[in-house]
C-alpha atoms as a PDB file:
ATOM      1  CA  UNK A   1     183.224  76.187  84.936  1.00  0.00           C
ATOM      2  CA  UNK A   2     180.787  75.255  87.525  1.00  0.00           C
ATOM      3  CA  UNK A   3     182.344  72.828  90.322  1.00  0.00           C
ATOM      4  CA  UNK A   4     179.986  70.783  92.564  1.00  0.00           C
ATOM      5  CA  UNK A   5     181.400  70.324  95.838  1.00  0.00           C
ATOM      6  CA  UNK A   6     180.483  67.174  98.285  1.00  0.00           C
ATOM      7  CA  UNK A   7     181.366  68.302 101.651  1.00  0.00           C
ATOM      8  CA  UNK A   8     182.126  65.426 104.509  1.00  0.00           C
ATOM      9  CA  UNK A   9     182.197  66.793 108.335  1.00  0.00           C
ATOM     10  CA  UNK A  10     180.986  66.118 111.289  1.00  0.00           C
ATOM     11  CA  UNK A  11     177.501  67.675 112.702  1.00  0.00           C
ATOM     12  CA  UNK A  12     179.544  70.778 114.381  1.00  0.00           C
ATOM     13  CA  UNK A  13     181.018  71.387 111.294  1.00  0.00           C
ATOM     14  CA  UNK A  14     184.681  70.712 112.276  1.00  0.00           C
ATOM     15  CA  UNK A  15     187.201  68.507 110.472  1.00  0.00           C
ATOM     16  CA  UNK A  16     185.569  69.022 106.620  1.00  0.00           C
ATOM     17  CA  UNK A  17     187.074  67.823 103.333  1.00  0.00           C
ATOM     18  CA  UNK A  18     185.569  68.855 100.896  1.00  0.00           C
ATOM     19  CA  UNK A  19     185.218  67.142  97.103  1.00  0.00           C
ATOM     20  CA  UNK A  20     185.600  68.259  93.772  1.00  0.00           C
ATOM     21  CA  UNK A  21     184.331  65.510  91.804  1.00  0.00           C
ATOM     22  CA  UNK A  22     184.416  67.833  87.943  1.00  0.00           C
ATOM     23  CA  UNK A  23     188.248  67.518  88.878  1.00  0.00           C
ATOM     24  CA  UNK A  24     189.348  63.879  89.785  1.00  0.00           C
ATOM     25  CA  UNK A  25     191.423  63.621  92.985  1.00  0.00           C
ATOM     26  CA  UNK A  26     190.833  67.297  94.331  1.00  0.00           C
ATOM     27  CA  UNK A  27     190.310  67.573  97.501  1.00  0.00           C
ATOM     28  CA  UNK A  28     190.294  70.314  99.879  1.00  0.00           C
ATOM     29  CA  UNK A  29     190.577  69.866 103.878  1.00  0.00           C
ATOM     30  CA  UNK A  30     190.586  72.939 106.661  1.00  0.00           C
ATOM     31  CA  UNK A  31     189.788  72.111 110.555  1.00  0.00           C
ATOM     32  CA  UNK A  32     186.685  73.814 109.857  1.00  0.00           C
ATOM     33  CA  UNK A  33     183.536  73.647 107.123  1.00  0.00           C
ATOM     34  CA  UNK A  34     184.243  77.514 106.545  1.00  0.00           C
ATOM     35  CA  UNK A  35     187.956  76.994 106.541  1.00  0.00           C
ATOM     36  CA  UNK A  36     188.061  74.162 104.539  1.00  0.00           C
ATOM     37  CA  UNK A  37     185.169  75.757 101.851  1.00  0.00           C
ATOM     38  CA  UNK A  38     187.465  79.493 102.042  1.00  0.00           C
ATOM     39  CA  UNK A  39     190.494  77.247 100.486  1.00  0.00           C
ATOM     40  CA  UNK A  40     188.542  75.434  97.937  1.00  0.00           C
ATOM     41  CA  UNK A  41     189.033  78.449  95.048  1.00  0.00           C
ATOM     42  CA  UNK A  42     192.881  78.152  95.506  1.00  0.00           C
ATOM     43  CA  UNK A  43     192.935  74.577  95.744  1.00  0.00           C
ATOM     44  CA  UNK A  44     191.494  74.108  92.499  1.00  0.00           C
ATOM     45  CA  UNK A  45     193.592  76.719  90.764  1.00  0.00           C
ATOM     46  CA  UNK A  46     196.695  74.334  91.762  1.00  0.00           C
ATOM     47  CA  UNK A  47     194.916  71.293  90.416  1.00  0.00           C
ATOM     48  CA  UNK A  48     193.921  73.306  87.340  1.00  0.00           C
ATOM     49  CA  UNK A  49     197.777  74.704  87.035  1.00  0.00           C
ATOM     50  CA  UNK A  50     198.747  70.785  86.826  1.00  0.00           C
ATOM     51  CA  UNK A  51     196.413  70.228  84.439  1.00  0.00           C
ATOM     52  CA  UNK A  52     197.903  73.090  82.085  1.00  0.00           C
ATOM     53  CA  UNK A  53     201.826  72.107  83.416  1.00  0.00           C
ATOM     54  CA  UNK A  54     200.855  68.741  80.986  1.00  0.00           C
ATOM     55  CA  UNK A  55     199.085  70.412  78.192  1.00  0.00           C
ATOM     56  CA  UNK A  56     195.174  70.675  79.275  1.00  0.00           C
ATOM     57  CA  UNK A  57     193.294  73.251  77.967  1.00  0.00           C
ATOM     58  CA  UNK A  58     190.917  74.367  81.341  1.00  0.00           C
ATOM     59  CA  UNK A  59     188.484  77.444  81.486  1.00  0.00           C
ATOM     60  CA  UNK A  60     190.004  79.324  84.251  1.00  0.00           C
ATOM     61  CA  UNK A  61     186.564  80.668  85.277  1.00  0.00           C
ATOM     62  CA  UNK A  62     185.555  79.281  88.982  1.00  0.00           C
ATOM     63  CA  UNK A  63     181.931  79.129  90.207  1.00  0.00           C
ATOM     64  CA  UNK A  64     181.354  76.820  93.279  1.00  0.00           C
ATOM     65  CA  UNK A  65     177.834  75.048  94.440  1.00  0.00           C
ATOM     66  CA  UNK A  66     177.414  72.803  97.229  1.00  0.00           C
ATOM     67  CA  UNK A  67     176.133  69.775  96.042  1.00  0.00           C
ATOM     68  CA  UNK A  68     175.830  67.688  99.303  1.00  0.00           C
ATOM     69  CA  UNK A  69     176.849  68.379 102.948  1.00  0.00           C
ATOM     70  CA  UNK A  70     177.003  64.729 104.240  1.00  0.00           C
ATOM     71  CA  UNK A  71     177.290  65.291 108.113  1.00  0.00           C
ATOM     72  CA  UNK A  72     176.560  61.495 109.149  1.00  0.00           C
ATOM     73  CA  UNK A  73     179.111  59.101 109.463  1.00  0.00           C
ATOM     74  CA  UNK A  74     182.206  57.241 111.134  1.00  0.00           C
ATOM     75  CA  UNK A  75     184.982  59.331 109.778  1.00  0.00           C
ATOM     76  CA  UNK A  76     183.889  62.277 108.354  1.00  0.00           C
ATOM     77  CA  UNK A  77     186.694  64.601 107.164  1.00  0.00           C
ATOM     78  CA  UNK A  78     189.469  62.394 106.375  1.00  0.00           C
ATOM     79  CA  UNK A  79     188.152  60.855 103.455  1.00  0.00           C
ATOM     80  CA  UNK A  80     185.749  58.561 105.123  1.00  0.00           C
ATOM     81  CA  UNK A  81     185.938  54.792 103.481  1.00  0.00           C
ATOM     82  CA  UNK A  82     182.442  54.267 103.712  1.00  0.00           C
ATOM     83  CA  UNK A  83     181.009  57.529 102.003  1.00  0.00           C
ATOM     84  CA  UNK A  84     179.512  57.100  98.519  1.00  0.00           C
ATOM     85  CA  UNK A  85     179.657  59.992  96.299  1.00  0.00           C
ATOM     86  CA  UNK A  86     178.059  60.116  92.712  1.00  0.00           C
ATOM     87  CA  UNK A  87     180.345  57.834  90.224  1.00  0.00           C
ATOM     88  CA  UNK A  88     181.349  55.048  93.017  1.00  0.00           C
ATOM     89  CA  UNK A  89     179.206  52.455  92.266  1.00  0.00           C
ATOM     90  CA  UNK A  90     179.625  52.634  88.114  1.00  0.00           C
ATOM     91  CA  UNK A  91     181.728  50.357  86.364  1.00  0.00           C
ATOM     92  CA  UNK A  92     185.418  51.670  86.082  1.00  0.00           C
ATOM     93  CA  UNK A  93     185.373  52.471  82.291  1.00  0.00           C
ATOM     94  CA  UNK A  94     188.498  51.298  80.833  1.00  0.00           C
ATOM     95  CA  UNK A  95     188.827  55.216  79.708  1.00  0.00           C
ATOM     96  CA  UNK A  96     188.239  56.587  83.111  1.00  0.00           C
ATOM     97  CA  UNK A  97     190.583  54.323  84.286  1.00  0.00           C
ATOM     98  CA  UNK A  98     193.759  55.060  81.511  1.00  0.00           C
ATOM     99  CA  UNK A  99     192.500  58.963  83.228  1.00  0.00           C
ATOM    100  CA  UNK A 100     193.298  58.277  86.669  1.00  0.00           C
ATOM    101  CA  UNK A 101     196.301  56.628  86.295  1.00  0.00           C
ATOM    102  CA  UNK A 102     197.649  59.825  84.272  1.00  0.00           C
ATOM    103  CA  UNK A 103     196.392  62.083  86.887  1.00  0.00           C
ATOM    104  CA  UNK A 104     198.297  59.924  89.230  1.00  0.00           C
ATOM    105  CA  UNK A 105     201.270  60.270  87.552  1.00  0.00           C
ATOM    106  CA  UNK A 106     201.485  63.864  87.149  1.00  0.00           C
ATOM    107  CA  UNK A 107     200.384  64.612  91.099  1.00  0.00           C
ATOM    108  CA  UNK A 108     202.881  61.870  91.656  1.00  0.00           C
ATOM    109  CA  UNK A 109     205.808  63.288  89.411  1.00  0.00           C
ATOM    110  CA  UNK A 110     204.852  67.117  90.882  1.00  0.00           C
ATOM    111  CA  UNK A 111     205.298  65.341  94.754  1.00  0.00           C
ATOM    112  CA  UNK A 112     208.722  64.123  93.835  1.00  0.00           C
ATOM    113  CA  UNK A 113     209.942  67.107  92.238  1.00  0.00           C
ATOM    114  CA  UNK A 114     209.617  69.126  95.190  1.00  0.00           C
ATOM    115  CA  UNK A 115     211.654  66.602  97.490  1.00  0.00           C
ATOM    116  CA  UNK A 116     214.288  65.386  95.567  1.00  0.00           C
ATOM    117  CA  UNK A 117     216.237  68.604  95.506  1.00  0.00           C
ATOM    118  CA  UNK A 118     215.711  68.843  99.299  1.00  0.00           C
ATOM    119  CA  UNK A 119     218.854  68.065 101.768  1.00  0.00           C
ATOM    120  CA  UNK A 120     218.600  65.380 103.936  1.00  0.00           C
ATOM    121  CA  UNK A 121     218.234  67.648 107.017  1.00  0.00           C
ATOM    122  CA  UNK A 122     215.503  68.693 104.928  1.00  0.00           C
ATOM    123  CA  UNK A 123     214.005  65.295 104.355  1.00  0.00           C
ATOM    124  CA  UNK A 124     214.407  64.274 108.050  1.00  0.00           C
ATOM    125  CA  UNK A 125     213.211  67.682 110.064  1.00  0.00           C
ATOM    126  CA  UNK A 126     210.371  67.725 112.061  1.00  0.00           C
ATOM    127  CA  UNK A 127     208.390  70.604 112.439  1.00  0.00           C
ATOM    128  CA  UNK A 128     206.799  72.160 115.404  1.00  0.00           C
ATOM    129  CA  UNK A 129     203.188  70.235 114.100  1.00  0.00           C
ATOM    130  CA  UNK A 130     203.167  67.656 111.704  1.00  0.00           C
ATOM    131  CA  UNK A 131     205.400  64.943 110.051  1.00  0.00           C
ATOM    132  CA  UNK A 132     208.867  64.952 108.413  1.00  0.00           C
ATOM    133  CA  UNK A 133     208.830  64.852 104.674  1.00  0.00           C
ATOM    134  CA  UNK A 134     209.624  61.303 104.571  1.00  0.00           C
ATOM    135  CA  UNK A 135     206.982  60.112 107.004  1.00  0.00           C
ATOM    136  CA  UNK A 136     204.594  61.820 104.584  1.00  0.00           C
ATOM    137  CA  UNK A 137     205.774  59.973 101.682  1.00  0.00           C
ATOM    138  CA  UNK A 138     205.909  56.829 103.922  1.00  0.00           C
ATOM    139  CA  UNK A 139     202.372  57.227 104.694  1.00  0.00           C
ATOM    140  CA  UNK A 140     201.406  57.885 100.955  1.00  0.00           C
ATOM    141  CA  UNK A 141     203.170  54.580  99.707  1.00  0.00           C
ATOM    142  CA  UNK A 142     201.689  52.135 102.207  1.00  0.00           C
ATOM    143  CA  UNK A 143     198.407  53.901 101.871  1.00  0.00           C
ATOM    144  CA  UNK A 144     198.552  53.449  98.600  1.00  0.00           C
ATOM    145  CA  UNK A 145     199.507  49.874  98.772  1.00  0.00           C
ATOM    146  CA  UNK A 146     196.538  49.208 100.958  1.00  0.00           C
ATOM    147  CA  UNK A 147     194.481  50.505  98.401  1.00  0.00           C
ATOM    148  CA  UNK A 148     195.501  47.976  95.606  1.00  0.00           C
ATOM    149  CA  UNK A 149     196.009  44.678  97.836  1.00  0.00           C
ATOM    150  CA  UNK A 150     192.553  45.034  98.225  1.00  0.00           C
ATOM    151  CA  UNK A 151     192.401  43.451  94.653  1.00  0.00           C
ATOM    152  CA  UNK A 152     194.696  40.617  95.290  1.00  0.00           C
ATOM    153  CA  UNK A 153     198.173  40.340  96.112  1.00  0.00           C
ATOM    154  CA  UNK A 154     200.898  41.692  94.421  1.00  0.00           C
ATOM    155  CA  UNK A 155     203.766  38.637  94.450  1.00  0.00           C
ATOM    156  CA  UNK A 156     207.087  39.517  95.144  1.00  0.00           C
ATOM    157  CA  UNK A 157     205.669  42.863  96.635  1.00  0.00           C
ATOM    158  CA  UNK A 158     206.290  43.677  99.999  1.00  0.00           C
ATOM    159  CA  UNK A 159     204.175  46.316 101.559  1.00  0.00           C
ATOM    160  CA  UNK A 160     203.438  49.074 105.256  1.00  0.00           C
ATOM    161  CA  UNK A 161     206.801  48.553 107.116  1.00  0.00           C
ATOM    162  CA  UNK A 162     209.237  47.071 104.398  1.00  0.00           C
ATOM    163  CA  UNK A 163     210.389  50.576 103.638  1.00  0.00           C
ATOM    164  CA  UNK A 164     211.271  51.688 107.356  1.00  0.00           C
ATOM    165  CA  UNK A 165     215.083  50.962 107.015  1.00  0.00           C
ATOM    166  CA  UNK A 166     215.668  51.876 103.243  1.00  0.00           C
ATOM    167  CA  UNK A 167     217.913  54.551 102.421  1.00  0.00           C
ATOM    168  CA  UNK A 168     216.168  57.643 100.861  1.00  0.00           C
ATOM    169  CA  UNK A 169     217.620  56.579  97.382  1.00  0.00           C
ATOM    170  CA  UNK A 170     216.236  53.244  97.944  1.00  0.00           C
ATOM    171  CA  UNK A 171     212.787  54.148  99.398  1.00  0.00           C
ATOM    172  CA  UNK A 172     212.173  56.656  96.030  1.00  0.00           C
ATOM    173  CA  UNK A 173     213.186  54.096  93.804  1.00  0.00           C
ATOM    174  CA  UNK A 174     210.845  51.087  95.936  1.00  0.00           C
ATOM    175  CA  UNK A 175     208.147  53.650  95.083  1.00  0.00           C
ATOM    176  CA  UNK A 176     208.463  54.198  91.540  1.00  0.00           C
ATOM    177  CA  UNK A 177     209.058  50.107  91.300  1.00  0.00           C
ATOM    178  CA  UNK A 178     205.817  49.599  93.121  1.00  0.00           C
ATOM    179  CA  UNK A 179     203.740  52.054  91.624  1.00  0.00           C
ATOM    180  CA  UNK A 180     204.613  50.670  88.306  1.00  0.00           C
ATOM    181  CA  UNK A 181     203.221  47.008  89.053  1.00  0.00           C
ATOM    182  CA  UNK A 182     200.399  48.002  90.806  1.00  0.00           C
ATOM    183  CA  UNK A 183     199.574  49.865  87.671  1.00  0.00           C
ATOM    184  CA  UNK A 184     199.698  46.859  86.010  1.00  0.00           C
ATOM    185  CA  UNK A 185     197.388  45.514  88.417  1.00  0.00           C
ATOM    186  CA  UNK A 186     194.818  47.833  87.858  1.00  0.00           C
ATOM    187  CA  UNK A 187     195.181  47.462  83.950  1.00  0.00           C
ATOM    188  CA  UNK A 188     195.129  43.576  84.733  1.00  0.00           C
ATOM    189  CA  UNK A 189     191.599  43.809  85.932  1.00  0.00           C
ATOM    190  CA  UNK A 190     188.601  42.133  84.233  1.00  0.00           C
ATOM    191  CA  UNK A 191     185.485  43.845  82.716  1.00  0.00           C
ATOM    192  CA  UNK A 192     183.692  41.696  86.073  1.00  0.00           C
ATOM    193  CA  UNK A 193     186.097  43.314  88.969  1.00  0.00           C
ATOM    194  CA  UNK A 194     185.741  46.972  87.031  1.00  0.00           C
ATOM    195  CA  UNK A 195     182.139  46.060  87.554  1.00  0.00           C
ATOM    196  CA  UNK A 196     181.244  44.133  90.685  1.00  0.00           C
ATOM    197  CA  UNK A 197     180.560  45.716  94.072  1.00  0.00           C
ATOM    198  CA  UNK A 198     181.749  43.911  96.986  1.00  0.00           C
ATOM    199  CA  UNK A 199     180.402  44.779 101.066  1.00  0.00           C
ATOM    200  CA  UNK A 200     182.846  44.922 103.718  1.00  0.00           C
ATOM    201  CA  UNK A 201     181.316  45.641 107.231  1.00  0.00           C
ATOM    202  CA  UNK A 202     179.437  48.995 106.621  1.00  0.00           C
ATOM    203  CA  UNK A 203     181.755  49.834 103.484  1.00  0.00           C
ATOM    204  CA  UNK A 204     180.833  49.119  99.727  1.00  0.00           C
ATOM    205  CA  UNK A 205     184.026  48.638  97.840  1.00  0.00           C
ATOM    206  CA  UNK A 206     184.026  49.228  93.495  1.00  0.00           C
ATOM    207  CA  UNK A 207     187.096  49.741  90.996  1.00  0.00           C
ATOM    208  CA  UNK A 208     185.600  53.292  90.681  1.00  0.00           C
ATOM    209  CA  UNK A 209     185.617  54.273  94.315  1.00  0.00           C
ATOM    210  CA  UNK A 210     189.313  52.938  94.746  1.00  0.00           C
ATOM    211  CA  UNK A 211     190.284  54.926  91.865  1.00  0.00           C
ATOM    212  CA  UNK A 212     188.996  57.993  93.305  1.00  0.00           C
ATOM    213  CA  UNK A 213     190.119  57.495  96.877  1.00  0.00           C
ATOM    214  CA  UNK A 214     193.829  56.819  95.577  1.00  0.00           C
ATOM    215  CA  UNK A 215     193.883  60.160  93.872  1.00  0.00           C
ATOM    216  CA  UNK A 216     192.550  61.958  96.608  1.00  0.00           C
ATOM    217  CA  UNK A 217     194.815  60.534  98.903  1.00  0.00           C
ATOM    218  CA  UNK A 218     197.858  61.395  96.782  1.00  0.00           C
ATOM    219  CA  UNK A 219     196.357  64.789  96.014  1.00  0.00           C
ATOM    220  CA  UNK A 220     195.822  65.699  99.961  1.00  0.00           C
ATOM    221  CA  UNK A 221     199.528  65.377 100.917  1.00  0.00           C
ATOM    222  CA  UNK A 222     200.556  66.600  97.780  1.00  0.00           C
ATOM    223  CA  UNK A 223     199.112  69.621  99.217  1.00  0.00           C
ATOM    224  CA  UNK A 224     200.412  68.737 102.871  1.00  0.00           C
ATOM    225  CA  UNK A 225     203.789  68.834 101.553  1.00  0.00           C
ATOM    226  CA  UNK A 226     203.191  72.269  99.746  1.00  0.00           C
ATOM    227  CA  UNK A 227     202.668  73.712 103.131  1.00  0.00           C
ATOM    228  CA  UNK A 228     205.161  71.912 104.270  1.00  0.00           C
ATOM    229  CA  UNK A 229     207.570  73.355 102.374  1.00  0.00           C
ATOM    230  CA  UNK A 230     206.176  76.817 101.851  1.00  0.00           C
ATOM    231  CA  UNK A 231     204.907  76.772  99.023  1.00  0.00           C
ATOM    232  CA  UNK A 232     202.353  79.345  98.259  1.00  0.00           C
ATOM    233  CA  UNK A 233     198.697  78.330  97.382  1.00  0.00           C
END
């Protein structure tokens, strides 16, 4: 299989994430474009390991090409919001959509497989660099909240903050609660909003691009917390 990478960093060649658009969601990130591209092979063996985890039939053969090195913009390595990469501005088939959400599911499911068996020293240390394991997932739920306010409100919902002072039983379960109606928000959307492109300041916003940012996001600190914890890659 032959896997076009889109590379964001800046002109040095510093923060880079690079994406894997053949494979929706993966994304790999290193401090460096060589570090980040060096990773990329074992990246996508974890994404395609998920894939077979649920059944997927993938041909385990990796060959790489650098589609695009985009080296322009405001914030180039961490996913930048106003980067378009082939895909964004097409109409969010209802197909491609029924895909994401899966894939969301699974990367989701994998995430809280790994931390529900942790202890809560576990769940609450903080390492020499980086975040605790809840502070990850705290980030991952409001980003991903973000992401689907930005087609309307979800009533009754409450979003970034409202999760500070819930227990870790309650925060997991405010998750899987919230994820489940903004799935139904997605699915709720009209042929027109899977269609239309809307500009906000520099950034072009479609159903497609949101799609793919919220599985990237998910799939980056998926990762994070693999390292986190250990795990090999």
């Amino acid at each position: 299989m032959l896997y076009h990478l889109y590379l964001e960093s800046g002109p040095q060649r510093k923060k880079t994430m690079v994406h894997v658009l053949e494979l929706p969601g993966c994304v790999v990130t290193g401090p460096t474009t060589e570090e980040a591209m060096a990773r990329t092979p074992d990246i996508i063996r974890e994404y395609l390991r998920l894939l077979q985890h649920h059944g997927e039939v993938i041909d385990a053969e990796i060959q790489l090409e650098v589609a695009q090195h985009i080296t322009e913009g405001s914030w180039l390595g961490n996913g930048d919001p106003a980067l378009l990469l082939p895909g964004d501005l097409e109409p969010l088939t209802i197909e491609r959509r029924e895909e994401c959400l899966q894939l969301s599911q699974w990367i989701r499911q994998e995430m809280l497989a790994m931390v529900q068996s942790l202890s809560d020293e576990q769940w609450q240390e903080k390492p020499a660099r980086g975040r605790t394991i809840r502070a990850i997932l705290e980030h991952v739920f409001n980003a991903e909240y973000s992401y689907i306010r930005g087609f309307g409100k979800l009533e009754g919902m409450a979003g970034p903050g409202s999760v500070e002072r819930k227990s870790r039983d309650e925060f997991l379960a405010w998750m899987e609660y919230v994820r489940t109606r903004e799935n139904e928000k997605i699915r709720a959307l009209t042929e027109s909003e899977r269609s239309e492109q809307t500009q906000h300041g520099q950034q072009i916003k479609t159903a497609s691009k949101v799609m793919r940012r919220m599985l990237e996001h998910e799939w980056e600190h998926l990762m994070e917390i693999k390292v986190r914890l250990g795990y090999p890659l």
